[in-house]
N, C-alpha and C. Protein backbone atom coordinates (compact mmCIF):
# COMPACT_ATOMS: atom_id res chain seq x y z
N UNK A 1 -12.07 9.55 -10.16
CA UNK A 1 -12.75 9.85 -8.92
C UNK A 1 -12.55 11.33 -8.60
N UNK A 2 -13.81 11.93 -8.24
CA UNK A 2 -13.65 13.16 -7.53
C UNK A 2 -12.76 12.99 -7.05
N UNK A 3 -11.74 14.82 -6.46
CA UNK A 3 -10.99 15.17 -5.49
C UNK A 3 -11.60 14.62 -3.83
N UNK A 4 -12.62 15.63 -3.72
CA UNK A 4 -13.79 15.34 -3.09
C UNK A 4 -13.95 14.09 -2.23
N UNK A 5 -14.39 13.51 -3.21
CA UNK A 5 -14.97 11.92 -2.52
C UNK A 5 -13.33 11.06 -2.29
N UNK A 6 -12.35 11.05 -2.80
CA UNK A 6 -10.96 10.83 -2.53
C UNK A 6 -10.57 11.49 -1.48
N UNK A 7 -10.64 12.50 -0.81
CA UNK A 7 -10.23 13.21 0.53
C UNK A 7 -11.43 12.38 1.37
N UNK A 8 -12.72 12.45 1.35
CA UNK A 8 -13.46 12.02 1.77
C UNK A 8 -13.02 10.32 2.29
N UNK A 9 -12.39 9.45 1.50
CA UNK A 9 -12.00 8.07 1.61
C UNK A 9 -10.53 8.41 2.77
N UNK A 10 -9.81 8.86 2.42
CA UNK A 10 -8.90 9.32 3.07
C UNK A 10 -9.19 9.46 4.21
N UNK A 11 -9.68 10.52 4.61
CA UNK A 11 -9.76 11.08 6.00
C UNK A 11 -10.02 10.03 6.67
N UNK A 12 -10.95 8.80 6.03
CA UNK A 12 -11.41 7.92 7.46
C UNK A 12 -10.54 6.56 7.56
N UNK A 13 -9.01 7.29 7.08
CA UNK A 13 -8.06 5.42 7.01
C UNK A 13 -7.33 5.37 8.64
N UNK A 14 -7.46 4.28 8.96
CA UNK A 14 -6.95 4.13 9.89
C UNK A 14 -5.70 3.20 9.59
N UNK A 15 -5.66 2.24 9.32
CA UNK A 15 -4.84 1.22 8.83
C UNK A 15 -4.16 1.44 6.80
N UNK A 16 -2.83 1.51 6.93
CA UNK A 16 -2.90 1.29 4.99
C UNK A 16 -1.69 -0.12 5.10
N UNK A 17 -2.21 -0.56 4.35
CA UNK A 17 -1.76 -2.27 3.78
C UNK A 17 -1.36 -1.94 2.61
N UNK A 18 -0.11 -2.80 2.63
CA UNK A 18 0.43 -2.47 1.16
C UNK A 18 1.13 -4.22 0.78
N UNK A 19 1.08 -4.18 -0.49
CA UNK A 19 1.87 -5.26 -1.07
C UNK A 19 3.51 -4.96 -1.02
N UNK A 20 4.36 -6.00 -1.32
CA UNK A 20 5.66 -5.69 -1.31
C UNK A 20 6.07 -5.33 -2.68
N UNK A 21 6.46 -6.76 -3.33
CA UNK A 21 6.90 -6.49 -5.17
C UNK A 21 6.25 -6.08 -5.56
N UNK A 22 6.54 -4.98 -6.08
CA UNK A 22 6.02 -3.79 -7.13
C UNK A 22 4.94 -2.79 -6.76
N UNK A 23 5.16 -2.56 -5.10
CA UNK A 23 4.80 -1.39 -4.02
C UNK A 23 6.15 -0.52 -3.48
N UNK A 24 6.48 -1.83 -2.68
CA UNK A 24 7.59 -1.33 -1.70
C UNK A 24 8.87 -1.42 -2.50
N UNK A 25 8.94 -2.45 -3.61
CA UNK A 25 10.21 -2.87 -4.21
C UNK A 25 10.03 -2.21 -6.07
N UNK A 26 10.84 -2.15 -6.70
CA UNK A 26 10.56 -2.06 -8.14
C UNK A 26 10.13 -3.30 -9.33
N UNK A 27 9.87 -4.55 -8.48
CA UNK A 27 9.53 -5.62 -8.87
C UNK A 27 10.74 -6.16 -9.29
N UNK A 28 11.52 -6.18 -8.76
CA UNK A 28 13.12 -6.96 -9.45
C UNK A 28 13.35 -7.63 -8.14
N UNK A 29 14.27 -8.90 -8.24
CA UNK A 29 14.50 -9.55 -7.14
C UNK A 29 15.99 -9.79 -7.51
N UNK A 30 17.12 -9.63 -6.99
CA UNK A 30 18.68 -10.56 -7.45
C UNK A 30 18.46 -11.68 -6.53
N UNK A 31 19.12 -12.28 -7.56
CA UNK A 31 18.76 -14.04 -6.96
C UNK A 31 20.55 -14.73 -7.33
N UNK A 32 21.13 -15.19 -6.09
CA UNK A 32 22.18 -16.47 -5.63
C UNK A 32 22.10 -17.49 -5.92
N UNK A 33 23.41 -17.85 -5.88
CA UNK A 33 23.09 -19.84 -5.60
C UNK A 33 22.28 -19.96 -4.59
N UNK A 34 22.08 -19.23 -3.86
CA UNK A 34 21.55 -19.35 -2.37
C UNK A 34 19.68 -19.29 -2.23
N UNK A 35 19.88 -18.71 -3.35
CA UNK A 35 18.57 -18.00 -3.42
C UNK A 35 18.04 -16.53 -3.36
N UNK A 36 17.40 -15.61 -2.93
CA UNK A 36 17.17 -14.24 -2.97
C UNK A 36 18.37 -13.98 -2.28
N UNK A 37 18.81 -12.85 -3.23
CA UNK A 37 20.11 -11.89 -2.43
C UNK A 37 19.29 -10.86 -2.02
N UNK A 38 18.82 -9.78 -2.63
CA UNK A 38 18.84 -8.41 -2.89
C UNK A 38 17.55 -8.26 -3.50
N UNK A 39 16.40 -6.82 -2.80
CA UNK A 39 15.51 -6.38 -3.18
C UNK A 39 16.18 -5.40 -3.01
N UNK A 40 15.66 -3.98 -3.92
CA UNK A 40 15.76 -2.31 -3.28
C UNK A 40 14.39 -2.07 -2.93
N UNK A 41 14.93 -0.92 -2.16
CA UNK A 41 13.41 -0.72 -1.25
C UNK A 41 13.82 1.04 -1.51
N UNK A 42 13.02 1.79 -1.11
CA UNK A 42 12.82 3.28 -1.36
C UNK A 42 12.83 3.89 0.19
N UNK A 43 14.21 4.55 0.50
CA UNK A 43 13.98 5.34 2.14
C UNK A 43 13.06 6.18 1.90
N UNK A 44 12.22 7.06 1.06
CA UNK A 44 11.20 7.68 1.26
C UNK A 44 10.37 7.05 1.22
N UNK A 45 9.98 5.76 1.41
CA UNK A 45 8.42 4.95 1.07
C UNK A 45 8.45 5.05 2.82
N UNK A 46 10.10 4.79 3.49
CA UNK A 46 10.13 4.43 4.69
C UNK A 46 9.77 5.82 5.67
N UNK A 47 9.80 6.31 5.20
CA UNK A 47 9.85 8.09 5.49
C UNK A 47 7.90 7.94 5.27
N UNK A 48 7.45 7.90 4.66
CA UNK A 48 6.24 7.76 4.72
C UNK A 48 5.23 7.09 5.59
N UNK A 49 5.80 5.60 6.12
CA UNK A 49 5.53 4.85 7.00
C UNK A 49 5.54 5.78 8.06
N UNK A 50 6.54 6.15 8.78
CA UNK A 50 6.79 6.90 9.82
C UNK A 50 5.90 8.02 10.29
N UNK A 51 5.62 8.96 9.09
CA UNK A 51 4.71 10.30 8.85
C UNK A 51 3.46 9.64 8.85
N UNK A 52 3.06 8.52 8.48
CA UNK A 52 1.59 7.67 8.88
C UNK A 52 1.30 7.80 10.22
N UNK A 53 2.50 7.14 11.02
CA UNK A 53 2.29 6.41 12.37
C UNK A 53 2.37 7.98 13.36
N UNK A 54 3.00 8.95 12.72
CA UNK A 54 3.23 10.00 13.85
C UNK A 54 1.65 10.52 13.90
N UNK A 55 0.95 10.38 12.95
CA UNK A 55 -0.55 10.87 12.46
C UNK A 55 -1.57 9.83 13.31
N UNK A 56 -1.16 8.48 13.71
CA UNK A 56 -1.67 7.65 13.76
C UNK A 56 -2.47 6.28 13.42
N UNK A 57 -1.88 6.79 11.89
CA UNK A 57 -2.52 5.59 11.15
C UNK A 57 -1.26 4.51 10.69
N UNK A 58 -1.56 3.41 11.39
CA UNK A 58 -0.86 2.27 10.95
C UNK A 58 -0.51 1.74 9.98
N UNK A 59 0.54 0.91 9.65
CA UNK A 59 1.29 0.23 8.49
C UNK A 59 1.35 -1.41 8.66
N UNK A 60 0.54 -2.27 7.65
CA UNK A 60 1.06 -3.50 7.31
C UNK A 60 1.46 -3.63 5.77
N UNK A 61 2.35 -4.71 6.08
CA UNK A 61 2.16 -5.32 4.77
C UNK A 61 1.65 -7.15 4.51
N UNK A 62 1.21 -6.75 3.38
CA UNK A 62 0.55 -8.28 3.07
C UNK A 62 0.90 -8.48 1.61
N UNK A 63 2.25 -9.64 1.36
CA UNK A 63 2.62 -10.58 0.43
C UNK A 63 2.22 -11.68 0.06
N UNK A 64 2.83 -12.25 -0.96
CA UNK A 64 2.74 -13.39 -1.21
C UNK A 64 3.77 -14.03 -0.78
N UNK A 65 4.82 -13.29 -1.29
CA UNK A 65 6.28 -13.98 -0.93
C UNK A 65 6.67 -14.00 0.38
N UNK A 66 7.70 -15.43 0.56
CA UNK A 66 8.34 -15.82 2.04
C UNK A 66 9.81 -14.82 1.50
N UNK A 67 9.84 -13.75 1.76
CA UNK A 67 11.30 -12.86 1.80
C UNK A 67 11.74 -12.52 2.82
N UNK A 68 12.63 -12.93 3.11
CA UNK A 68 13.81 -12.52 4.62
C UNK A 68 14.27 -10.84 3.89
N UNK A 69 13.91 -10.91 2.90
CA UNK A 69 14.40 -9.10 2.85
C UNK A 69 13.37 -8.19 3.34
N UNK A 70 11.82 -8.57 3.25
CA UNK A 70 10.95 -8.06 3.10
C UNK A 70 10.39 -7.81 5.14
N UNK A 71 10.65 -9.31 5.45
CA UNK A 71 10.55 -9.33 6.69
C UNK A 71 11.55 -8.39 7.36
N UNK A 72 13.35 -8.13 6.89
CA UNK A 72 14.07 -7.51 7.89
C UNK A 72 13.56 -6.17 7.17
N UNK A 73 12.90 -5.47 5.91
CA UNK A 73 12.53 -4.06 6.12
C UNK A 73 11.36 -3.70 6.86
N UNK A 74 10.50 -4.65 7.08
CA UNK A 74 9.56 -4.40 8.05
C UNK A 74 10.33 -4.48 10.02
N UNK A 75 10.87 -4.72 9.88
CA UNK A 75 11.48 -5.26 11.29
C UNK A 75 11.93 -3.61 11.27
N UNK A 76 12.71 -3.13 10.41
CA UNK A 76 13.40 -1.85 10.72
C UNK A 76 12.71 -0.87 10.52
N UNK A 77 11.30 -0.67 9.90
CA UNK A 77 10.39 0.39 9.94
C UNK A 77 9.49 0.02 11.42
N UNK A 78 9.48 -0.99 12.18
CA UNK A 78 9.02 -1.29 13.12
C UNK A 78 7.38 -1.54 12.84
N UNK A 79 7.31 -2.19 11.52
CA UNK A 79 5.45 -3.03 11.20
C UNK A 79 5.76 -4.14 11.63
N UNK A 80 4.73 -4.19 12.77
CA UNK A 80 4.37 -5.49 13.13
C UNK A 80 3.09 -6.22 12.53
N UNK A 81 2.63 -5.15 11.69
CA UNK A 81 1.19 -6.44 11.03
C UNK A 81 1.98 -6.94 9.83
N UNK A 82 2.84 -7.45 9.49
CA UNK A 82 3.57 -8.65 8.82
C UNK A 82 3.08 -9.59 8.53
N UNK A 83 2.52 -10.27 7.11
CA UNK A 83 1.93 -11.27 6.51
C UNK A 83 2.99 -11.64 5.46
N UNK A 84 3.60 -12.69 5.70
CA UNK A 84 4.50 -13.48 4.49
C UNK A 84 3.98 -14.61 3.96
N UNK A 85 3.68 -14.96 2.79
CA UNK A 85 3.64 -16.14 2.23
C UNK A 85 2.38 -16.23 1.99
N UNK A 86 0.99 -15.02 2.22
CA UNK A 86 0.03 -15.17 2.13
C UNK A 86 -0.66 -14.84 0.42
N UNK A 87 -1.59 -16.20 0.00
CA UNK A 87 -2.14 -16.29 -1.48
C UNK A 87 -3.43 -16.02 -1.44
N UNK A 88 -4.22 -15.91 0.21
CA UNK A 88 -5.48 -15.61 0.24
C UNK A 88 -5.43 -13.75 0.94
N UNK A 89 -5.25 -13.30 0.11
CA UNK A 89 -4.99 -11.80 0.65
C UNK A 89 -6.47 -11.83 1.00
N UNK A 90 -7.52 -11.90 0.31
CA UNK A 90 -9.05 -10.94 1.08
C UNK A 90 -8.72 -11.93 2.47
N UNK A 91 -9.06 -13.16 2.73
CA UNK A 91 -9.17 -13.76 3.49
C UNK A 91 -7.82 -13.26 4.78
N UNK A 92 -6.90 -12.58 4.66
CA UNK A 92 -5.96 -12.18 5.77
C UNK A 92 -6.46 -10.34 5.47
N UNK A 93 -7.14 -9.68 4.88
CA UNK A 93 -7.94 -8.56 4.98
C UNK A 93 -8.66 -9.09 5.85
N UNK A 94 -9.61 -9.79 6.30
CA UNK A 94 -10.52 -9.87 6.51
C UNK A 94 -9.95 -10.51 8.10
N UNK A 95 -9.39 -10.98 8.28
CA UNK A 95 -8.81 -11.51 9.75
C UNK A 95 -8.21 -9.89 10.61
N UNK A 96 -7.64 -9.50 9.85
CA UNK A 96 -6.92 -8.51 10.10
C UNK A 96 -8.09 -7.41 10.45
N UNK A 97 -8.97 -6.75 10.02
CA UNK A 97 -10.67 -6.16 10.55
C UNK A 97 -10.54 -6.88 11.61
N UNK A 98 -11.33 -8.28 11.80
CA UNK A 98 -11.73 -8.50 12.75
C UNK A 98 -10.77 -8.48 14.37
N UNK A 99 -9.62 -8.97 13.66
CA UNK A 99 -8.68 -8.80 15.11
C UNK A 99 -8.44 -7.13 15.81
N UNK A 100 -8.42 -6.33 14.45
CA UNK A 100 -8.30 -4.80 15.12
C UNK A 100 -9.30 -3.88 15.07
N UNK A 101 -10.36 -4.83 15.06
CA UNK A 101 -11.93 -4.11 14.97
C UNK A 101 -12.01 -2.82 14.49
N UNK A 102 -11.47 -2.50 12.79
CA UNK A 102 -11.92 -2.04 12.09
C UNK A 102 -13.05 -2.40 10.86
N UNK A 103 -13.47 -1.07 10.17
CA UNK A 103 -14.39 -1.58 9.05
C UNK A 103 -13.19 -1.50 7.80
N UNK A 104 -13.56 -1.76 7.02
CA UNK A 104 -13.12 -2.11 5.52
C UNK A 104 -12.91 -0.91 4.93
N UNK A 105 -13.85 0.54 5.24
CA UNK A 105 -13.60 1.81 4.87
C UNK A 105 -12.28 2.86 5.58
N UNK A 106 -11.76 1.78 6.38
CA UNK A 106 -10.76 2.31 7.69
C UNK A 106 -9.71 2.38 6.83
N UNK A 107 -9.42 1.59 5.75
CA UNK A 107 -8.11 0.75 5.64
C UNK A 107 -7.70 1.29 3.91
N UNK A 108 -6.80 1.22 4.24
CA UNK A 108 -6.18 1.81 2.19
C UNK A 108 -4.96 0.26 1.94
N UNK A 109 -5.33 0.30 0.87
CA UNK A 109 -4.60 -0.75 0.41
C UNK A 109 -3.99 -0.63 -1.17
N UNK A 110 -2.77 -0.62 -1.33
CA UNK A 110 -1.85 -0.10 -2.50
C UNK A 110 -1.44 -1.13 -2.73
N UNK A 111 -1.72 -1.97 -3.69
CA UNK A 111 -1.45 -3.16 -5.00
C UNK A 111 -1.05 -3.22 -6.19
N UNK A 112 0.22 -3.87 -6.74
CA UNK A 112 0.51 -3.43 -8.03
C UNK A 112 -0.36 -4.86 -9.61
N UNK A 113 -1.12 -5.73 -8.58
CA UNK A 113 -1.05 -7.00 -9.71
C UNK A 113 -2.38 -7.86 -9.50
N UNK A 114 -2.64 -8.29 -10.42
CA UNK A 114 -4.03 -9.36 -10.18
C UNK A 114 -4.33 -9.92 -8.62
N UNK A 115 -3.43 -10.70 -7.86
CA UNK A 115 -3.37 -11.30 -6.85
C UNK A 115 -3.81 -10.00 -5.77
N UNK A 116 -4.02 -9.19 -5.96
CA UNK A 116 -4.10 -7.55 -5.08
C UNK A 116 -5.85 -7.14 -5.47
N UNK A 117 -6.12 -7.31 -6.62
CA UNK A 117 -7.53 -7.17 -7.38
C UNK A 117 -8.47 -7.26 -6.05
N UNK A 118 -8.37 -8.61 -5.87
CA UNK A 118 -9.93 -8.52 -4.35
C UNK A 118 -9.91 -7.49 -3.21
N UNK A 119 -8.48 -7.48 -2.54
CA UNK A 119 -8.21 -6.41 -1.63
C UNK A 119 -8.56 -4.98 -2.27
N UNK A 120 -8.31 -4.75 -3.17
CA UNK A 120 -8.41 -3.63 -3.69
C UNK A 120 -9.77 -3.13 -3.68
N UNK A 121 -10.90 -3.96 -4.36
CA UNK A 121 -12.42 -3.89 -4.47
C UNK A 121 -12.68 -3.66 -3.13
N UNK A 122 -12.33 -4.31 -1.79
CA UNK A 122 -13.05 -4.38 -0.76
C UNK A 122 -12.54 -3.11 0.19
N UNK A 123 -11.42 -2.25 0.46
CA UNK A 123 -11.23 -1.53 1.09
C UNK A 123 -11.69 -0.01 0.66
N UNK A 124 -11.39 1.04 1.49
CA UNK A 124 -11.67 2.11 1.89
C UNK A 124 -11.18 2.88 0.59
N UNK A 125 -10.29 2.89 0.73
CA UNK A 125 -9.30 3.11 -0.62
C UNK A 125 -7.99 2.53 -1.17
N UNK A 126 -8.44 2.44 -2.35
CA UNK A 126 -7.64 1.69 -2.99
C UNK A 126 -6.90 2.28 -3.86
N UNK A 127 -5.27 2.15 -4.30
CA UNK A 127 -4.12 2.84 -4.77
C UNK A 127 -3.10 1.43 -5.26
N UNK A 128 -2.49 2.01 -6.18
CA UNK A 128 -1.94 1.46 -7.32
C UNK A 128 -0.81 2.52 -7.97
N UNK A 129 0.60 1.46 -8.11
CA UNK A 129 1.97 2.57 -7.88
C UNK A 129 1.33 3.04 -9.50
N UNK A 130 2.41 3.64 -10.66
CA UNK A 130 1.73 4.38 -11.79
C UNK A 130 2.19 3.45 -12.46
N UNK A 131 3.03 2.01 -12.36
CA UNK A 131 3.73 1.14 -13.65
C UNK A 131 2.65 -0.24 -13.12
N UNK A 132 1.58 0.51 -12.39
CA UNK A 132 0.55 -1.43 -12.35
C UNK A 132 0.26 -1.56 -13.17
N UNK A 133 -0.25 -3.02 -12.98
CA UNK A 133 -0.51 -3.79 -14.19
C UNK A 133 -2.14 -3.09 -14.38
N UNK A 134 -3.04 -3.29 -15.59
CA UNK A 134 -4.03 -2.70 -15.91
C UNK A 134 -5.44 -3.56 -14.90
N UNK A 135 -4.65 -4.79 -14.43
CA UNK A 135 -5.89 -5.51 -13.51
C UNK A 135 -5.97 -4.22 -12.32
N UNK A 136 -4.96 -3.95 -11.32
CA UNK A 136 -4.86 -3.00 -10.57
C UNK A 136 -5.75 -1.95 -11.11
N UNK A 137 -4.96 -1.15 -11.88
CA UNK A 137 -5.21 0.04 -12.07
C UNK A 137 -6.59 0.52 -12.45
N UNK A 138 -7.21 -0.66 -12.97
CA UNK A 138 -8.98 -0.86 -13.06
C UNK A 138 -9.89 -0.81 -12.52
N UNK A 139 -8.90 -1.16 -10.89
CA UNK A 139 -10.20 -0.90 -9.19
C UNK A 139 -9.47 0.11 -8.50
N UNK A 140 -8.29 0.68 -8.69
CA UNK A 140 -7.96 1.36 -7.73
C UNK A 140 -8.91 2.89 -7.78
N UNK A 141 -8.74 3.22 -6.70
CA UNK A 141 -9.37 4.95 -6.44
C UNK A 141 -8.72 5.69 -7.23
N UNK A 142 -7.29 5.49 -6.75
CA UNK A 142 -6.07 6.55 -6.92
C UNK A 142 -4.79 5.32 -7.73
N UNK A 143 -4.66 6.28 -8.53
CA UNK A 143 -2.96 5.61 -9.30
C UNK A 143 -1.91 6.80 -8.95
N UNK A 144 -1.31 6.39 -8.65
CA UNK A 144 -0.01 7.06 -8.18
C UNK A 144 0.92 7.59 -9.38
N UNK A 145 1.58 8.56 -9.01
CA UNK A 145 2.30 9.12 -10.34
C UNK A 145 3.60 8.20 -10.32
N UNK A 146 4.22 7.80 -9.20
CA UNK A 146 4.89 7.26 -9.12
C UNK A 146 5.16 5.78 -9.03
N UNK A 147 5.96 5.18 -9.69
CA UNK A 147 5.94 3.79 -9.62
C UNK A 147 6.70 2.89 -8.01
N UNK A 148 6.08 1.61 -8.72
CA UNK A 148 6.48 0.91 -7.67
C UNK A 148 8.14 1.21 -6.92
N UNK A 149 8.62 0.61 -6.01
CA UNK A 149 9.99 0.93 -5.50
C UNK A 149 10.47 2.18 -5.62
N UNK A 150 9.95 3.20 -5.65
CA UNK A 150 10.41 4.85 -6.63
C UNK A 150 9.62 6.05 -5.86
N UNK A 151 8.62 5.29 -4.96
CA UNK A 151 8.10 6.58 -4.24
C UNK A 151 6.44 6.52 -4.09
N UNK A 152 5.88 5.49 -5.02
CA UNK A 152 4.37 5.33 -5.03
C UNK A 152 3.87 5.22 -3.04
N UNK A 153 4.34 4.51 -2.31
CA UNK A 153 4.06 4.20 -0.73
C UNK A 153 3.63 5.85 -0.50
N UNK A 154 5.47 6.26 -0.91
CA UNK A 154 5.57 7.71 0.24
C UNK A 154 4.24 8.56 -0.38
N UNK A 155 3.77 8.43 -1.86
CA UNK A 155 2.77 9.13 -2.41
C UNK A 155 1.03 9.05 -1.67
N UNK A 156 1.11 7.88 -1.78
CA UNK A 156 0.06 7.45 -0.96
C UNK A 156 -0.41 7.64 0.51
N UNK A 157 0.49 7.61 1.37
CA UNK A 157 1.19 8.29 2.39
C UNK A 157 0.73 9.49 2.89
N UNK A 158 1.19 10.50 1.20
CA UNK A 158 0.99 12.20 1.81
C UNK A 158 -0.20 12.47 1.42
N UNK A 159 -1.03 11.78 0.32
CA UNK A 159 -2.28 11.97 0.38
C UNK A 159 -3.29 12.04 1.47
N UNK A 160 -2.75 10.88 2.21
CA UNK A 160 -3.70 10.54 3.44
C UNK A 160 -3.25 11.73 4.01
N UNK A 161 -2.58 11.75 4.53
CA UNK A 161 -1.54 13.04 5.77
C UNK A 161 -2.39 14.02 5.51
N UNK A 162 -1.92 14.78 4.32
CA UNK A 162 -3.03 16.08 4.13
C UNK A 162 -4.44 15.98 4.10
N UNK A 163 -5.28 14.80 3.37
CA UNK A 163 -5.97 14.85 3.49
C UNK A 163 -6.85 14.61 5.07
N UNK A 164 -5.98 14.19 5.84
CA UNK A 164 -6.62 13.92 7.09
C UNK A 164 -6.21 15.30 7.82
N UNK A 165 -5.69 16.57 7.39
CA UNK A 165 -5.60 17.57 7.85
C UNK A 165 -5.94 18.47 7.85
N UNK A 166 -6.85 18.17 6.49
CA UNK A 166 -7.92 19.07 6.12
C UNK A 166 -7.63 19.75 5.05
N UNK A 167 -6.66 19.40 4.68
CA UNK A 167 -6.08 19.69 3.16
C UNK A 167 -6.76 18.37 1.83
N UNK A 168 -6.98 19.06 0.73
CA UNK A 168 -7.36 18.15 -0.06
C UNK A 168 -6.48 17.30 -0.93
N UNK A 169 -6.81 16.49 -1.58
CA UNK A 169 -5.22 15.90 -2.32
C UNK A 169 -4.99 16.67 -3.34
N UNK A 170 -3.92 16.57 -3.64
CA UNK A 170 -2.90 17.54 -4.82
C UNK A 170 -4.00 16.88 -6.27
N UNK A 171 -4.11 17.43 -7.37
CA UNK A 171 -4.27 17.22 -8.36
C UNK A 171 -3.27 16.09 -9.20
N UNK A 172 -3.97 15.04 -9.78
CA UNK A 172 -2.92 14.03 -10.52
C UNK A 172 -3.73 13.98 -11.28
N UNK A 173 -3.39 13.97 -12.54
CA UNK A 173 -3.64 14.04 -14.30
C UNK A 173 -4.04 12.88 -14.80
N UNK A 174 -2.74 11.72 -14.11
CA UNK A 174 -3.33 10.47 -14.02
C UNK A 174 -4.23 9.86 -13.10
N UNK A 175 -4.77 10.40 -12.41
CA UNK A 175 -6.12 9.55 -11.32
C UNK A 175 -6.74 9.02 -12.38
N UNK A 176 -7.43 7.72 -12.25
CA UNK A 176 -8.37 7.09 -13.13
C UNK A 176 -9.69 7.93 -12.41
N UNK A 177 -10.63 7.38 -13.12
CA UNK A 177 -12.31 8.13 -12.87
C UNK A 177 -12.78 6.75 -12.57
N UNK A 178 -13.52 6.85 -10.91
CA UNK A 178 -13.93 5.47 -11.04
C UNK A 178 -15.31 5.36 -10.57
């Protein structure tokens, strides 16, 4: 994709939605007798969230997984559009428009895996950390240099930032052409 038409998608996000495993996390889970111990999460993805919201553009996330880790890092970045356990992602895209009466071009959405594929096709712009799987990386706008859990969010993040400042996005070698 053009620079161009990528600043162009940018500038008009209001909302960015992101997946958890293998966005926010590095796709690893430690697992207890108990069940999930331990995800890592990236303080600069969280640092990014923040630099969204001071700009004005909002943060959800939308999973599949029921994670009490995933829920208390959203609790402490303070996202309240929180979706756990959801398998119909377009269908909670699509609730999510209508309740905050945006369009579909408003919204960026960063997916690392098949289950992410529809969201991806239907929004504004679409981003993918740099270790997605090749279903992702096939619709996204933008691939991130950086991988999942490692900085891809905060990447995605400063694209928008500048680009909504009138700055264009940085050059990446890896952008797919789409």
């Amino acid at each position: 994709m053009k620079h161009a038409d990528l600043a162009a998608k940018a500038r008009r996000i209001k909302l960015v939605l992101t997946d958890s495993d293998g966005v926010l996390t590095d796709n690893g889970v430690y697992y207890g007798e108990t069940g999930e111990v331990l995800k890592r999460f990236s303080i600069r993805d969280g640092m990014g969230v923040e630099r969204l919201r001071a700009v004005g553009v909002e943060v959800g996330i939308v999973t599949g997984e029921m994670s009490p880790s995933v829920a208390r890092r959203a609790e402490k970045l303070r996202i309240t559009e929180l979706h756990l356990g959801i398998k119909d992602k377009v269908g909670q895209l699509r609730e999510i428009l209508t309740r905050l009466n945006l369009s579909a071009d408003q919204v960026a959405f960063i997916g690392d895996d098949t289950n992410d594929v529809g969201v991806l096709g239907l929004v504004g712009l679409a981003a993918c950390p740099g270790d997605a799987t090749s279903f992702a990386r096939d619709v996204a706008d933008y691939r991130c240099r950086a991988r999942g859990g490692h900085g891809a969010f905060r990447e995605l993040a400063e694209l928008i930032i500048a680009c909504q400042a009138g700055a264009g996005p940085a050059a990446n070698d890896d952008e797919p052409a789409a």
